[in-house]
Protein backbone atom coordinates (compact mmCIF):
# COMPACT_ATOMS: atom_id res chain seq x y z
CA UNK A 1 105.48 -61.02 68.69
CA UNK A 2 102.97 -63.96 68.55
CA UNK A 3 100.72 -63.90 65.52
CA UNK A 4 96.90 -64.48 65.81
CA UNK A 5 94.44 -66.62 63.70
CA UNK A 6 91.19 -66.24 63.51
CA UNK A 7 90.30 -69.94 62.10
CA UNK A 8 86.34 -69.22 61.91
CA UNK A 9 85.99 -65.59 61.11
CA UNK A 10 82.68 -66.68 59.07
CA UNK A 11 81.08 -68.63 62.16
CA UNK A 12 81.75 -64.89 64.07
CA UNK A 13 80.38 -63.07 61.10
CA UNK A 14 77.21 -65.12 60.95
CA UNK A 15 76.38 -64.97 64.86
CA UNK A 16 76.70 -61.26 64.56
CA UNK A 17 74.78 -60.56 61.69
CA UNK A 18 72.31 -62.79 62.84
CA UNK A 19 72.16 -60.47 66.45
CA UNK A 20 72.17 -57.29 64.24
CA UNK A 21 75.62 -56.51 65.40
CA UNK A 22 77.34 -56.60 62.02
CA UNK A 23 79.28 -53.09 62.81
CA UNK A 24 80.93 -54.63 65.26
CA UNK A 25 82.93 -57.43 64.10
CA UNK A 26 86.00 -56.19 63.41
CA UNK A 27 86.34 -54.02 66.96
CA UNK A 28 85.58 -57.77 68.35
CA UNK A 29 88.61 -59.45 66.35
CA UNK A 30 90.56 -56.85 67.38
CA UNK A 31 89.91 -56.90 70.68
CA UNK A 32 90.27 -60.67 70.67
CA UNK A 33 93.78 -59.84 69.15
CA UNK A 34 94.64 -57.61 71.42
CA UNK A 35 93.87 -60.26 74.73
CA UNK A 36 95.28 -62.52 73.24
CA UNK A 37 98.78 -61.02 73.06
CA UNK A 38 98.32 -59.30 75.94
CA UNK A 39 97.31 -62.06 78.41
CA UNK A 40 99.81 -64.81 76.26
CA UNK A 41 96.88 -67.45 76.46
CA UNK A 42 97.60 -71.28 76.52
CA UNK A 43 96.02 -73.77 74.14
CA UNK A 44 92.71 -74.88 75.80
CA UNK A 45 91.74 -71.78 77.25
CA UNK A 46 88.46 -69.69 76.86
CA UNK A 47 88.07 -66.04 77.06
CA UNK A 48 85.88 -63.32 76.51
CA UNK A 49 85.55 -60.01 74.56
CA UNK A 50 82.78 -57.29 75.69
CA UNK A 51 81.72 -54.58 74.41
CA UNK A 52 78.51 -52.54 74.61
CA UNK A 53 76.14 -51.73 71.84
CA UNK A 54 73.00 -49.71 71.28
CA UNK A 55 70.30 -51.21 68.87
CA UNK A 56 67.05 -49.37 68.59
CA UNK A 57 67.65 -47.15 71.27
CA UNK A 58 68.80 -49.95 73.60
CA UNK A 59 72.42 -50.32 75.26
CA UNK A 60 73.20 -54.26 74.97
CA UNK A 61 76.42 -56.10 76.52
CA UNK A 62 77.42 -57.90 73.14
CA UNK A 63 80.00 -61.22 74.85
CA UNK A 64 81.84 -62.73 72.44
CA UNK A 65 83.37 -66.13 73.41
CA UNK A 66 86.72 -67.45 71.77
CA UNK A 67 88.82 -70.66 72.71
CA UNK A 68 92.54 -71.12 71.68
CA UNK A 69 93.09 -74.13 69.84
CA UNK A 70 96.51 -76.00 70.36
CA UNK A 71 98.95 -76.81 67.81
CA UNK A 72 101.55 -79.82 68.39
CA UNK A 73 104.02 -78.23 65.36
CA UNK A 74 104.74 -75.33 67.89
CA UNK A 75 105.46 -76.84 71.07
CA UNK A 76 108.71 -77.93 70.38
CA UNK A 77 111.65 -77.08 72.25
CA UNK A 78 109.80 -75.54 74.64
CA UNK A 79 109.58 -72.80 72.35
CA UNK A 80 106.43 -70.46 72.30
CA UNK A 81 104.04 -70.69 69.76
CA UNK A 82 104.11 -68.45 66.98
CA UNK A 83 100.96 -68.16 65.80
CA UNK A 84 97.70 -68.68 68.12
CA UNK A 85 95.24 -69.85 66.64
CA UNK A 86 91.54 -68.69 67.71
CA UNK A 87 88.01 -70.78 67.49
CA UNK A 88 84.99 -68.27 67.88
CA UNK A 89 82.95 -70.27 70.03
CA UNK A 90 79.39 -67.98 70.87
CA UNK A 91 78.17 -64.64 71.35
CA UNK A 92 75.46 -63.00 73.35
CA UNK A 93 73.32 -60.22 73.73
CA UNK A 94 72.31 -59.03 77.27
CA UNK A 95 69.91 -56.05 77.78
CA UNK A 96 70.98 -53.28 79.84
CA UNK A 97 68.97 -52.38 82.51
């Protein structure tokens, strides 16, 4: 099974906290995890997690933005890479209607 990395898991945690979304930070690196093993992502690819939140009586699309970052030690052989490494790149906040 191919490991994940989170390399900026304080960038993610600031961006959150800073939309009020704190709770939901480690439901996000989960589900990040979770796509990422799933969907066997190649270095240089951007994805998505979703997820919707209520704040103050208001349901809100929280889209959190990751890239995977390539690593030269683990291409070798043609082998797959053992560990992906993860760069959270943004995250938004979109009203519900």
């Amino acid at each position: 099974m191919t490991g994940v990395y989170l390399v900026n898991r304080s960038h993610l945690e600031l961006e959150f906290n800073r939309n009020g979304i704190t709770s939901t930070v480690e439901n996000f690196i989960e589900n990040m995890k979770e796509q990422v093993r799933d969907f066997v992502l190649n270095a240089g690819e951007e994805f998505a997690v979703d997820s919707k939140v209520i704040i103050n009586n208001v349901v809100y699309t929280v889209l959190a933005r990751f890239n995977v970052l390539k690593r030269e030690d683990n291409e070798e052989d043609g082998e797959s890479p053992r560990m992906k490494l993860i760069e959270f790149t943004s995250v938004d906040l979109i009203k519900g209607r």
